[in-house]
C-alpha atoms as a PDB file:
ATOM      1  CA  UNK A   1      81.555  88.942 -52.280  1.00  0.00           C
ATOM      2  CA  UNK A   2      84.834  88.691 -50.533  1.00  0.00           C
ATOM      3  CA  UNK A   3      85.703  91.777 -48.233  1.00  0.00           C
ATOM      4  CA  UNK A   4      89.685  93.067 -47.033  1.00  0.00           C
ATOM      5  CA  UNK A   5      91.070  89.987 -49.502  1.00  0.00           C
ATOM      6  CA  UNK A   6      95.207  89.932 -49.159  1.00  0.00           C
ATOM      7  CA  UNK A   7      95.579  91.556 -52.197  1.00  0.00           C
ATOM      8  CA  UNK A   8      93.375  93.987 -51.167  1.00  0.00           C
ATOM      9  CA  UNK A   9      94.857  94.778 -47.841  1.00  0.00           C
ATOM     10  CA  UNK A  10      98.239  95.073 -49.901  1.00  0.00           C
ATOM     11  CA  UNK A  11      99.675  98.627 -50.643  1.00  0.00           C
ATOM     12  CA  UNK A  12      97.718 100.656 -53.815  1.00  0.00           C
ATOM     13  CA  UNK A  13     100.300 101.373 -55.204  1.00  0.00           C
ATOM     14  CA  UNK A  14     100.767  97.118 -56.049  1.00  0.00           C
ATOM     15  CA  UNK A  15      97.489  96.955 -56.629  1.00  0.00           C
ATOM     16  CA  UNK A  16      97.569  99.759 -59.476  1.00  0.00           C
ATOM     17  CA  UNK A  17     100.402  98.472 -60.847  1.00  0.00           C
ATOM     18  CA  UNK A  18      99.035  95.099 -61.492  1.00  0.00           C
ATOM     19  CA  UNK A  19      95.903  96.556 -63.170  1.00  0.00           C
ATOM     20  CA  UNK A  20      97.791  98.561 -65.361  1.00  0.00           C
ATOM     21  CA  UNK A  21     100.142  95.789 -66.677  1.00  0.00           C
ATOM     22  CA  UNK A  22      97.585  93.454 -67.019  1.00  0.00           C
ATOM     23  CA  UNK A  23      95.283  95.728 -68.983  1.00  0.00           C
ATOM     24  CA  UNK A  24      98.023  97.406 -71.095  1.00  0.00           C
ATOM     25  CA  UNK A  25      98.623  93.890 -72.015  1.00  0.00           C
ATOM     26  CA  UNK A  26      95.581  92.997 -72.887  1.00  0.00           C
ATOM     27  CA  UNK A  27      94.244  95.709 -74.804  1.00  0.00           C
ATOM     28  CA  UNK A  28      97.231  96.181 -76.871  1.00  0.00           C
ATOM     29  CA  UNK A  29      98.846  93.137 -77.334  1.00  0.00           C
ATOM     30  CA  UNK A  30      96.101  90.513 -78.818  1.00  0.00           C
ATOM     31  CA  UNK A  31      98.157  87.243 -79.261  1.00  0.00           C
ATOM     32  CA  UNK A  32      96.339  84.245 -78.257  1.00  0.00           C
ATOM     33  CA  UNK A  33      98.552  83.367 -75.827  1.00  0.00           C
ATOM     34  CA  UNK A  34      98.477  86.954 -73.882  1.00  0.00           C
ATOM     35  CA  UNK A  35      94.063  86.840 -74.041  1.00  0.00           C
ATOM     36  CA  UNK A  36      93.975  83.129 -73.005  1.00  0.00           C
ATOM     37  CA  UNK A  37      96.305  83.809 -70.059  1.00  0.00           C
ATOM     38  CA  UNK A  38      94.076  87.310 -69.259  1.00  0.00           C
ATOM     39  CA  UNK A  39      90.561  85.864 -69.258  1.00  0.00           C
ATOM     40  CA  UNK A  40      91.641  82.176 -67.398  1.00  0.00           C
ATOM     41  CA  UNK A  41      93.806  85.055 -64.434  1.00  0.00           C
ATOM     42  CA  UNK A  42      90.654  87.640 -64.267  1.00  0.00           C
ATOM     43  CA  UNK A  43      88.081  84.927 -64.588  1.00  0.00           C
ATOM     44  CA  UNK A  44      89.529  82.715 -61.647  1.00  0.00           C
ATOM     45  CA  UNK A  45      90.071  86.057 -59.453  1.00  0.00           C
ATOM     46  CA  UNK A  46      86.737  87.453 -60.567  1.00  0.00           C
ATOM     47  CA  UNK A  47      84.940  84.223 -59.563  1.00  0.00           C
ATOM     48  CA  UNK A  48      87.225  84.409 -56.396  1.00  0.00           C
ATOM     49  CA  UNK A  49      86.157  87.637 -55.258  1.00  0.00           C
ATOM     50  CA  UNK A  50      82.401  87.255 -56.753  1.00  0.00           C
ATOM     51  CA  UNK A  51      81.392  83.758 -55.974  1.00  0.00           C
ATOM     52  CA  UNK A  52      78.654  82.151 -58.201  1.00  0.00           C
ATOM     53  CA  UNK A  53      77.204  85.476 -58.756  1.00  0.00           C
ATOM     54  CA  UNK A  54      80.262  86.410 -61.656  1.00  0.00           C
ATOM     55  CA  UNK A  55      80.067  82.592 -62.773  1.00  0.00           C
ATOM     56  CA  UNK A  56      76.145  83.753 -63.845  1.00  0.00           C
ATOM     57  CA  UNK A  57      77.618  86.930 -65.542  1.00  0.00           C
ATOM     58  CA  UNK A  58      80.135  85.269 -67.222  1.00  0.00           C
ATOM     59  CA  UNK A  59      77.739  83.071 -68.966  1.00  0.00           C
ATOM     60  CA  UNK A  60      74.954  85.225 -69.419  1.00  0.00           C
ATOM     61  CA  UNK A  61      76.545  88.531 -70.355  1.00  0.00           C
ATOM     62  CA  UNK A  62      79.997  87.746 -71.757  1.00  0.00           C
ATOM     63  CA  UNK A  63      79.372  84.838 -73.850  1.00  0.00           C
ATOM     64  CA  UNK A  64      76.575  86.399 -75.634  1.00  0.00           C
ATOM     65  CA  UNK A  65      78.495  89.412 -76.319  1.00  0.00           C
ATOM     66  CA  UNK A  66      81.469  87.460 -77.967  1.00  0.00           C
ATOM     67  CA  UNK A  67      78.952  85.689 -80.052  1.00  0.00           C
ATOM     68  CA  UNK A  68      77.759  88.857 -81.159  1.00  0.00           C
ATOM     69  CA  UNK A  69      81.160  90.564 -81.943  1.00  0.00           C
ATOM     70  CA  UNK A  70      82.371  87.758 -83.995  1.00  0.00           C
ATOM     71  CA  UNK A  71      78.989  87.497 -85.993  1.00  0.00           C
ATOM     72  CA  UNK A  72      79.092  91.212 -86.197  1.00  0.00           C
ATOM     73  CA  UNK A  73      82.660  91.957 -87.684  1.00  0.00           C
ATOM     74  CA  UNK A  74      83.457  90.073 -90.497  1.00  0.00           C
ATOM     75  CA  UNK A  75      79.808  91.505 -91.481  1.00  0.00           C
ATOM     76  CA  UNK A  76      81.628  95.701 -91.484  1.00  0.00           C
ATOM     77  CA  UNK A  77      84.918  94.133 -92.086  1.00  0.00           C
ATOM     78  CA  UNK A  78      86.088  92.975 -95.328  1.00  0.00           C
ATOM     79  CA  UNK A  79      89.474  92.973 -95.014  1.00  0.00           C
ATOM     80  CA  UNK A  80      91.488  89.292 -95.230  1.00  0.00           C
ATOM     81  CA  UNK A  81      93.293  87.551 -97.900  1.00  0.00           C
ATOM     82  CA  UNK A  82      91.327  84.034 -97.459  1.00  0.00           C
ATOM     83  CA  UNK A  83      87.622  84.848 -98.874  1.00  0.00           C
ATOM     84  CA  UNK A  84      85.193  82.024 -97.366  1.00  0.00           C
ATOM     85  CA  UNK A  85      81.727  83.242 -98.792  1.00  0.00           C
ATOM     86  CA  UNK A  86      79.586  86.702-100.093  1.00  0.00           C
ATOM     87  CA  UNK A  87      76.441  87.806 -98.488  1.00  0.00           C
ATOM     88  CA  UNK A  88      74.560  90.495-100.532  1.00  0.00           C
ATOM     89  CA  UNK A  89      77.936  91.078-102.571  1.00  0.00           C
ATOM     90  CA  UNK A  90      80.271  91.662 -99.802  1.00  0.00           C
ATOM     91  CA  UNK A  91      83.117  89.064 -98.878  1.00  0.00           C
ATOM     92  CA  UNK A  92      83.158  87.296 -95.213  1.00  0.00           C
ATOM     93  CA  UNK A  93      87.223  86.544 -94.929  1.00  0.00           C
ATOM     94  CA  UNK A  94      88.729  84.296 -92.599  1.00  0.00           C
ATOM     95  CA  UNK A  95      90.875  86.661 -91.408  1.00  0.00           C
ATOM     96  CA  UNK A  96      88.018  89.401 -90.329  1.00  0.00           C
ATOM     97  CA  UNK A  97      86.132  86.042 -88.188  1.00  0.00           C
ATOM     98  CA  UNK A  98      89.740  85.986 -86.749  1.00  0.00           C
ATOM     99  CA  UNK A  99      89.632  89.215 -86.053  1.00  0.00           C
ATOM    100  CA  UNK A 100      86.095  89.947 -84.390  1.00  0.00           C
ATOM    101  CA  UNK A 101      87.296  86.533 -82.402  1.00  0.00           C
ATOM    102  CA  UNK A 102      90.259  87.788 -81.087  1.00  0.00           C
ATOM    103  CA  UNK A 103      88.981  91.474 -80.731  1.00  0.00           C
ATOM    104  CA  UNK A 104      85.733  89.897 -78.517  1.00  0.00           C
ATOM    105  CA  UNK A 105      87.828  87.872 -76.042  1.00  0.00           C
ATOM    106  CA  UNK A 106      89.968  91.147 -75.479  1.00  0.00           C
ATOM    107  CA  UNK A 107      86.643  92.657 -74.561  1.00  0.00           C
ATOM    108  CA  UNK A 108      85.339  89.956 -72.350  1.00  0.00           C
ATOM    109  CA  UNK A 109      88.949  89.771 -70.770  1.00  0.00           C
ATOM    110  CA  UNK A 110      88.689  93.966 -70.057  1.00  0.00           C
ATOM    111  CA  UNK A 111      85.089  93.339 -68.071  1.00  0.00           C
ATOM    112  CA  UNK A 112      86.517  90.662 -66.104  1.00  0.00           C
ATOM    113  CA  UNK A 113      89.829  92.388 -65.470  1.00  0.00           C
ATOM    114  CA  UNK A 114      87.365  95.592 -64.258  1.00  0.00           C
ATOM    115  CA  UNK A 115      85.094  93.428 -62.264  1.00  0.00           C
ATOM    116  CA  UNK A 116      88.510  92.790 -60.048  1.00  0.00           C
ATOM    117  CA  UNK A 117      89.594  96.613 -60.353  1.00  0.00           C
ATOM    118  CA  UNK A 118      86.271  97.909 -59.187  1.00  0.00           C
ATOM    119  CA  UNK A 119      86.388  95.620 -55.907  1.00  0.00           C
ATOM    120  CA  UNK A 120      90.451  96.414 -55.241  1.00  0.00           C
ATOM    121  CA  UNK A 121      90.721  99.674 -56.111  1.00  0.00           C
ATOM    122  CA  UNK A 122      88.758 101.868 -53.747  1.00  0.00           C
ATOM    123  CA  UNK A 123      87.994 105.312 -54.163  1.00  0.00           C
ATOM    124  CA  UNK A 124      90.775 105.936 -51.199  1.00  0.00           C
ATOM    125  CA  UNK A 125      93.194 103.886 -53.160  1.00  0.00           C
ATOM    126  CA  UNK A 126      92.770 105.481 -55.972  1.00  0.00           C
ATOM    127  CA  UNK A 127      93.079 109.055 -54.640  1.00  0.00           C
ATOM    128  CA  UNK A 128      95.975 107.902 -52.308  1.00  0.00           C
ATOM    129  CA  UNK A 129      97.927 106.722 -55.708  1.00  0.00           C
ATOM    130  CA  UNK A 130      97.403 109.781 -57.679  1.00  0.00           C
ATOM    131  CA  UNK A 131      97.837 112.487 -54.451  1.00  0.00           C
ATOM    132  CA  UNK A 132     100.823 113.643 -54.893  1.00  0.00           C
ATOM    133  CA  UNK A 133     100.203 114.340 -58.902  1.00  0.00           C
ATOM    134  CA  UNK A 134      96.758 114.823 -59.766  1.00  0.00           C
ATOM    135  CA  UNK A 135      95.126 115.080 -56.538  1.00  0.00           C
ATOM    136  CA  UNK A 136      91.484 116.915 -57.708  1.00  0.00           C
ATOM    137  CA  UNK A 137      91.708 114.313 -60.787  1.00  0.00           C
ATOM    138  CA  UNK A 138      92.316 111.462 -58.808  1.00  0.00           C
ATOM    139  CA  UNK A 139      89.259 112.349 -56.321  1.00  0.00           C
ATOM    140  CA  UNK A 140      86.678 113.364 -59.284  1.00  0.00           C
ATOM    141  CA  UNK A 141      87.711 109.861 -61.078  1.00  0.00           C
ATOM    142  CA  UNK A 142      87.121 107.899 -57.734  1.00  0.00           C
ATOM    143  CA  UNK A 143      83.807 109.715 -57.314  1.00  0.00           C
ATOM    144  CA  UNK A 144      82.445 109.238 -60.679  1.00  0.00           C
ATOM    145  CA  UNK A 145      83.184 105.634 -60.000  1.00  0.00           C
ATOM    146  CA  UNK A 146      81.069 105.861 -57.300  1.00  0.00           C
ATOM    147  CA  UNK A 147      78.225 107.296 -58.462  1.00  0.00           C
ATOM    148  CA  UNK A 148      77.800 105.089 -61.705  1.00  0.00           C
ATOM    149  CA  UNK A 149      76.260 101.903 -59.372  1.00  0.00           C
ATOM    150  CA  UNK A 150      74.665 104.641 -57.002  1.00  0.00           C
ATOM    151  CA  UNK A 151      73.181 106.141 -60.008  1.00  0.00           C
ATOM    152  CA  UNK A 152      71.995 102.722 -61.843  1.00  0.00           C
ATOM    153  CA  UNK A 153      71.055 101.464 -58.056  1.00  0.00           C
ATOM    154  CA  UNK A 154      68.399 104.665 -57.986  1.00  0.00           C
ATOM    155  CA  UNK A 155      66.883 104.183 -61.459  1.00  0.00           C
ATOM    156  CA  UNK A 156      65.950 100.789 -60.997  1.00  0.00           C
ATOM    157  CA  UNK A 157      64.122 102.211 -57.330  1.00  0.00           C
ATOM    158  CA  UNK A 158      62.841 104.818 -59.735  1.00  0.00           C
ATOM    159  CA  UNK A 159      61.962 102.138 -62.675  1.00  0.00           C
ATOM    160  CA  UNK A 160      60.077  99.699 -60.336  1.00  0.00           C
ATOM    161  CA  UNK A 161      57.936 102.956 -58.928  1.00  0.00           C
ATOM    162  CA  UNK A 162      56.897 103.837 -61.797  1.00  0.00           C
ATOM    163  CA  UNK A 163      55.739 100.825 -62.903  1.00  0.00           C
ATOM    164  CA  UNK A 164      53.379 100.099 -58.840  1.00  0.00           C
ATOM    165  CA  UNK A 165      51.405 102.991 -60.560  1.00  0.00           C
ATOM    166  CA  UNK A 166      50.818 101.951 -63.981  1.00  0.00           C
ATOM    167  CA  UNK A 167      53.648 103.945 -65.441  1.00  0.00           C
ATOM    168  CA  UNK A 168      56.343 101.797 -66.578  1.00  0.00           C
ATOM    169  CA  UNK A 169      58.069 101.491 -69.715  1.00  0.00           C
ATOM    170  CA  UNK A 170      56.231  98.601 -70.788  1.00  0.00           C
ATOM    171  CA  UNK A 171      52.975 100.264 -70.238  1.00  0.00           C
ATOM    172  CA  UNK A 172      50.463 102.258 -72.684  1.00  0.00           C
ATOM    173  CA  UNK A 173      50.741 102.949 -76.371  1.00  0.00           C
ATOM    174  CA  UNK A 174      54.281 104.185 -77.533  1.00  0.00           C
ATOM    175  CA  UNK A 175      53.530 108.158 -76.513  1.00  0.00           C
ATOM    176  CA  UNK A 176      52.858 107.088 -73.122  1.00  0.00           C
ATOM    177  CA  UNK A 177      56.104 105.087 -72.798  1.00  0.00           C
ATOM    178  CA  UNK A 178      58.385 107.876 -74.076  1.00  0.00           C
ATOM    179  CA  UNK A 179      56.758 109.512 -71.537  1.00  0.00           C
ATOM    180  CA  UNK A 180      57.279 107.405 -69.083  1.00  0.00           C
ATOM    181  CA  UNK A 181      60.780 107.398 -69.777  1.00  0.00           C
ATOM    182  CA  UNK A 182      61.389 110.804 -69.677  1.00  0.00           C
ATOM    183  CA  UNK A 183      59.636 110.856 -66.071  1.00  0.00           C
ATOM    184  CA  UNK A 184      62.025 108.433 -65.040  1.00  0.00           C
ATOM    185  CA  UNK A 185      65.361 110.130 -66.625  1.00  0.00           C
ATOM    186  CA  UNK A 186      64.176 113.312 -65.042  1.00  0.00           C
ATOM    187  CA  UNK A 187      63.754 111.827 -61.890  1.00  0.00           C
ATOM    188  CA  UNK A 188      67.348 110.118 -62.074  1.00  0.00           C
ATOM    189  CA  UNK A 189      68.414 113.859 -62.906  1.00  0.00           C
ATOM    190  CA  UNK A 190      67.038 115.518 -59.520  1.00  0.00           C
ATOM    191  CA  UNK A 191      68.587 112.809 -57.652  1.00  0.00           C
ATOM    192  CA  UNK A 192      71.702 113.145 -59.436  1.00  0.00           C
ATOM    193  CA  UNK A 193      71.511 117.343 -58.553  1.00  0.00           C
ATOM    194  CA  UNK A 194      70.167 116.375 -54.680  1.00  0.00           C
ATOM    195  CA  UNK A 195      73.071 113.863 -54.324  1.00  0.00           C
ATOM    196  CA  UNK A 196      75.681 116.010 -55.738  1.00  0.00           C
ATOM    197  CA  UNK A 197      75.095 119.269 -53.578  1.00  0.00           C
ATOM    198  CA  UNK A 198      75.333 116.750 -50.500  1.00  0.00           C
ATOM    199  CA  UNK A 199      78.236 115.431 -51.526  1.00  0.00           C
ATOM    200  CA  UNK A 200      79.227 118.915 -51.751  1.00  0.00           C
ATOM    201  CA  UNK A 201      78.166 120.201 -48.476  1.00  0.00           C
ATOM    202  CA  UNK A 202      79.881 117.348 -47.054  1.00  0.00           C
ATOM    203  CA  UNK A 203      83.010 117.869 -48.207  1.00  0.00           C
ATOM    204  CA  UNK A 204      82.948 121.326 -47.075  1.00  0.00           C
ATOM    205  CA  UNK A 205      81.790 119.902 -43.453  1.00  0.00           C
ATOM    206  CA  UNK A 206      84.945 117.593 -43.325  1.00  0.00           C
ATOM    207  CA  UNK A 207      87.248 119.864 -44.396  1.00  0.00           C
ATOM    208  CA  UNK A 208      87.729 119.716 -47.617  1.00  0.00           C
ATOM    209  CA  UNK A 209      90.935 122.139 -48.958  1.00  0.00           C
ATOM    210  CA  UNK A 210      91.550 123.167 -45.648  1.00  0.00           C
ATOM    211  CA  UNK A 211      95.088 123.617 -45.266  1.00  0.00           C
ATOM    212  CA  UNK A 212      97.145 120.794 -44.137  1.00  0.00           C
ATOM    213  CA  UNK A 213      94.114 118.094 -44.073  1.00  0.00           C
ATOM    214  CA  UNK A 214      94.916 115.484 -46.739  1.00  0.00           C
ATOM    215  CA  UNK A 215      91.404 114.095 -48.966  1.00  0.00           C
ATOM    216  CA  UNK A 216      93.098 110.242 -48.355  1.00  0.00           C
ATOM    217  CA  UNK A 217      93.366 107.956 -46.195  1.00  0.00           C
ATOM    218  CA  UNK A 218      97.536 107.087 -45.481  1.00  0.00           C
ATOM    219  CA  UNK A 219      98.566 103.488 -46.201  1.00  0.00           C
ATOM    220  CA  UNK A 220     101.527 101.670 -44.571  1.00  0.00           C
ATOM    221  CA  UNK A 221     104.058 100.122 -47.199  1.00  0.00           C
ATOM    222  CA  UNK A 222     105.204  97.563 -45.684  1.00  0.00           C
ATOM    223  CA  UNK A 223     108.349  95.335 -46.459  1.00  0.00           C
ATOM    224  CA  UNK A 224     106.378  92.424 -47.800  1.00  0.00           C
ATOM    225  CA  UNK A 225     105.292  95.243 -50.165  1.00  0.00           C
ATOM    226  CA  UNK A 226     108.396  95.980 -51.095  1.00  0.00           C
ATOM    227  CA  UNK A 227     109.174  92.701 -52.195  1.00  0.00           C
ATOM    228  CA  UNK A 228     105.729  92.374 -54.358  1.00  0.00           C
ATOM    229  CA  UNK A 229     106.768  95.773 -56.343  1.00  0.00           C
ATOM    230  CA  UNK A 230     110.191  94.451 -56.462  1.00  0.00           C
ATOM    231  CA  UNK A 231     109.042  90.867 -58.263  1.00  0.00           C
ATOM    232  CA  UNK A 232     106.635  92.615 -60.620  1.00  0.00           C
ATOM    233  CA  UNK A 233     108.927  95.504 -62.105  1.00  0.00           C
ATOM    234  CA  UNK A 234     111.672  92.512 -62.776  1.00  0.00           C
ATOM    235  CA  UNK A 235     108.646  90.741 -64.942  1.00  0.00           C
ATOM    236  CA  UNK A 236     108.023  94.094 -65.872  1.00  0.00           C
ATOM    237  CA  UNK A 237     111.095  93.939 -67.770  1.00  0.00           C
ATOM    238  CA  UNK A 238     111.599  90.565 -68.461  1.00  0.00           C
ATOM    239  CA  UNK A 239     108.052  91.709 -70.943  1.00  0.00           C
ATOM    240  CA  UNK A 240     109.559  94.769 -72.066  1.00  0.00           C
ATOM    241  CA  UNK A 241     112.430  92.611 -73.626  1.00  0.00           C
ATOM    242  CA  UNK A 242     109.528  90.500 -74.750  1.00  0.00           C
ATOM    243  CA  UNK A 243     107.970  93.190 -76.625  1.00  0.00           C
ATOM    244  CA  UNK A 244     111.174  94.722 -77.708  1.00  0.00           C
ATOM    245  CA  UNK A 245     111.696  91.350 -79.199  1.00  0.00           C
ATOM    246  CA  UNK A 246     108.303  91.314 -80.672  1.00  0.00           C
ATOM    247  CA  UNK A 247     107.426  88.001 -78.837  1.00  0.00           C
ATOM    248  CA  UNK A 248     103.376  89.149 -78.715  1.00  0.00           C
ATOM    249  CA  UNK A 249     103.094  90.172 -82.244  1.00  0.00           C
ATOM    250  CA  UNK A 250      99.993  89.445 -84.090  1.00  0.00           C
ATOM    251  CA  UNK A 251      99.059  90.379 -87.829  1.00  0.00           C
ATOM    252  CA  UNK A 252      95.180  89.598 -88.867  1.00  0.00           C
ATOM    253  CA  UNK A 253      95.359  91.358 -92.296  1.00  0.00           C
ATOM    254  CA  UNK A 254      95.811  90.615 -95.457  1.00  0.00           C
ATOM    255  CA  UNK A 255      96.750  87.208 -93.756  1.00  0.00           C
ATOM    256  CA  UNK A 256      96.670  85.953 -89.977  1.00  0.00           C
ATOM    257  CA  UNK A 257      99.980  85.358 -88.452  1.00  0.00           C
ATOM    258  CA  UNK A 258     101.146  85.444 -84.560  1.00  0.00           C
ATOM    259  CA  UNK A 259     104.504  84.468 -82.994  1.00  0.00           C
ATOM    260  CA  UNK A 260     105.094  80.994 -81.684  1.00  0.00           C
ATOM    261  CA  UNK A 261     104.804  81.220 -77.577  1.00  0.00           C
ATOM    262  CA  UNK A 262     107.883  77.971 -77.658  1.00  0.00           C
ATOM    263  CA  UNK A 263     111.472  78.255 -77.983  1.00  0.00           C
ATOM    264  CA  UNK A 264     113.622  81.744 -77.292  1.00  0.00           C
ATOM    265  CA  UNK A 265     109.605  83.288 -76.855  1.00  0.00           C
ATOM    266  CA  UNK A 266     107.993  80.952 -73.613  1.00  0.00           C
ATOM    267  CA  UNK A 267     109.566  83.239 -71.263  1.00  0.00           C
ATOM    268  CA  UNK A 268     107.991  86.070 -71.761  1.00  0.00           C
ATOM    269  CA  UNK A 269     104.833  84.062 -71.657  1.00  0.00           C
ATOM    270  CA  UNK A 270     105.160  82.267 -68.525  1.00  0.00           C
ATOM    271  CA  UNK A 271     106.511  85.590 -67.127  1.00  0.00           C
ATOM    272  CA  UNK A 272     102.952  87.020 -67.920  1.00  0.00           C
ATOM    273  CA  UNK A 273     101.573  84.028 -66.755  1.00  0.00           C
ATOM    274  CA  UNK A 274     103.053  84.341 -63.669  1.00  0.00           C
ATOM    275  CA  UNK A 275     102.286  88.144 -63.413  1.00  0.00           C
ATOM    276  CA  UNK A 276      99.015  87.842 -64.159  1.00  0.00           C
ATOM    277  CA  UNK A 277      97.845  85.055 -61.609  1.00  0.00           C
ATOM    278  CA  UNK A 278      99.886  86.980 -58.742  1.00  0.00           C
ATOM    279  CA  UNK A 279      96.420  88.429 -56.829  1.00  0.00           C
ATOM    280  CA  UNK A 280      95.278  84.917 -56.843  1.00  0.00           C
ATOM    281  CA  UNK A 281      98.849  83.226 -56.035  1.00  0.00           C
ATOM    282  CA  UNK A 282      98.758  85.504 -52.974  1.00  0.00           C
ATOM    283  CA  UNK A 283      95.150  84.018 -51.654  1.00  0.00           C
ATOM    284  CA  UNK A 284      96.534  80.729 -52.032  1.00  0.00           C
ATOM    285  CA  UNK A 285      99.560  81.603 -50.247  1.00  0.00           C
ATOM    286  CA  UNK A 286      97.504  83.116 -47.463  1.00  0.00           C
ATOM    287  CA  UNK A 287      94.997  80.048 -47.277  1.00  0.00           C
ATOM    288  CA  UNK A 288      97.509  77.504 -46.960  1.00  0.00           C
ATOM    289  CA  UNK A 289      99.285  79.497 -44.422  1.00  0.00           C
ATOM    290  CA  UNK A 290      95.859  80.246 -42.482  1.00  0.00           C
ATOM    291  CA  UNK A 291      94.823  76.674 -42.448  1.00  0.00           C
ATOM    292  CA  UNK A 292      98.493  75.203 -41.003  1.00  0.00           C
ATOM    293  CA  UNK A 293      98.284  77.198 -38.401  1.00  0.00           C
ATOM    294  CA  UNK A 294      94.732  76.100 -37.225  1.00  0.00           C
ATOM    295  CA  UNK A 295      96.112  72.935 -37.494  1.00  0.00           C
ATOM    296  CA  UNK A 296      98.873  73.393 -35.280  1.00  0.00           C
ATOM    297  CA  UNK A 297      96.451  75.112 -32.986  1.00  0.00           C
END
């Protein structure tokens, strides 16, 4: 994994901005166009920050799970115009195939989008962006955050324990392995109660709501920040005109229809475009300008 990437060392505020856009797009605008642009942006960054390692979750996580969703929905969902076949009675419609299609790349484009968003936003960026507002919110979010991988890290050490001594989930008849289990969750649960009265007396140790000590740590916004926040609120509106104009509109039932992305409407999409590959148009930026001046070295 990378570590202090560009994008990274630029100010949270740009950083939460981008995330915001890019998943407010995503999740409620489900043109082809818009979840094409998404996954090929968060997949290239992803795979940027993540190496080989989100390459391997891509394919065996993400592409099962898409599978699954458009299997799944036309199987619940009825709805559509265009009837292609029955199964026990009930009608599988184009339109619903569309529809778990569409609805499973938006899903695969959110874990790849949060992949980046995990390794950006840091709990101090987070509580930095949100200090002024929703301060106690802001910290409890970015600690919650934390503790999810802490938590999963300690039941697998709890998991693989159990199972040196014979007591695994896998292991006697199924009384024994709901027993098991319920060793291991209560485990995770005294951990969870250990680790949280820590935290506490730790915050208390640093300070914590003593008056005039700030919970963050202060970041510099510099001018080159500026100019970042300045280019993405003028896409920013550039796609509100697009929306206004209903440029991303999509319609899956009774029949599928979406907007053409050519004439009047490719603006707005190569504005995304361009907003969305911004974190990775700043690495490039930053390589090419790293390796000219090793070569004039």
């Amino acid at each position: 994994m990378r570590e202090n990437t560009m994008f990274y060392n630029h100010s949270a505020f740009v950083n939460m901005l981008y995330f915001i856009v890019v998943m407010g797009m995503t999740m409620f605008f489900m043109h082809p166009a818009i979840l094409f642009i998404s996954f090929i942006s968060s997949f290239s960054y992803s795979l940027y920050l993540g190496g080989l390692k989100s390459l391997k979750f891509s394919a065996g996580v993400l592409l099962p799970l898409l599978v699954f969703i458009i299997i799944l929905n036309p199987l619940i969902n009825h709805q559509g115009s265009t009837i292609l076949f029955y199964i026990n009675n009930k009608m599988i419609t184009k339109e619903a195939i569309y529809y778990g299609f569409f609805a499973g790349f938006m899903i695969i484009d959110m874990f790849l989008i949060f992949s980046s968003f995990n390794k950006i936003m840091t709990r101090d960026k987070i509580v930095y962006v949100f200090k002024g507002s929703i301060p106690k919110l802001s910290l409890m979010f970015s600690m919650t955050l934390r503790f999810i991988p802490r938590y999963k890290e300690e039941f697998n050490k709890i998991k693989a324990s159990q199972k040196c001594i014979g007591e695994g989930l896998g292991d006697g008849n199924i009384f024994d392995r709901i027993r098991h289990g319920v060793n291991m969750i209560s485990g995770l649960i005294t951990f969870a109660l250990e680790d949280g009265i820590d935290s506490a007396n730790t915050m208390v140790a640093r300070g914590y709501e003593l008056k005039g000590k700030s919970s963050y740590k202060n970041e510099k916004f510099t001018n080159v920040d500026k100019v970042i926040l300045i280019f993405m609120i003028f896409i920013i509106v550039i796609l509100g005109f697009g929306i206004y104009k209903n440029a991303f509109h999509i319609i899956f039932f009774s029949d599928f229809y979406f907007t053409s992305i050519g004439g009047s409407n490719i603006i707005y999409f190569i504005s995304y475009f361009i907003f969305a590959f911004i974190p990775l148009l700043i690495e490039i930026k930053e390589e090419i300008v790293w390796n000219l001046s090793k070569q004039k070295i």
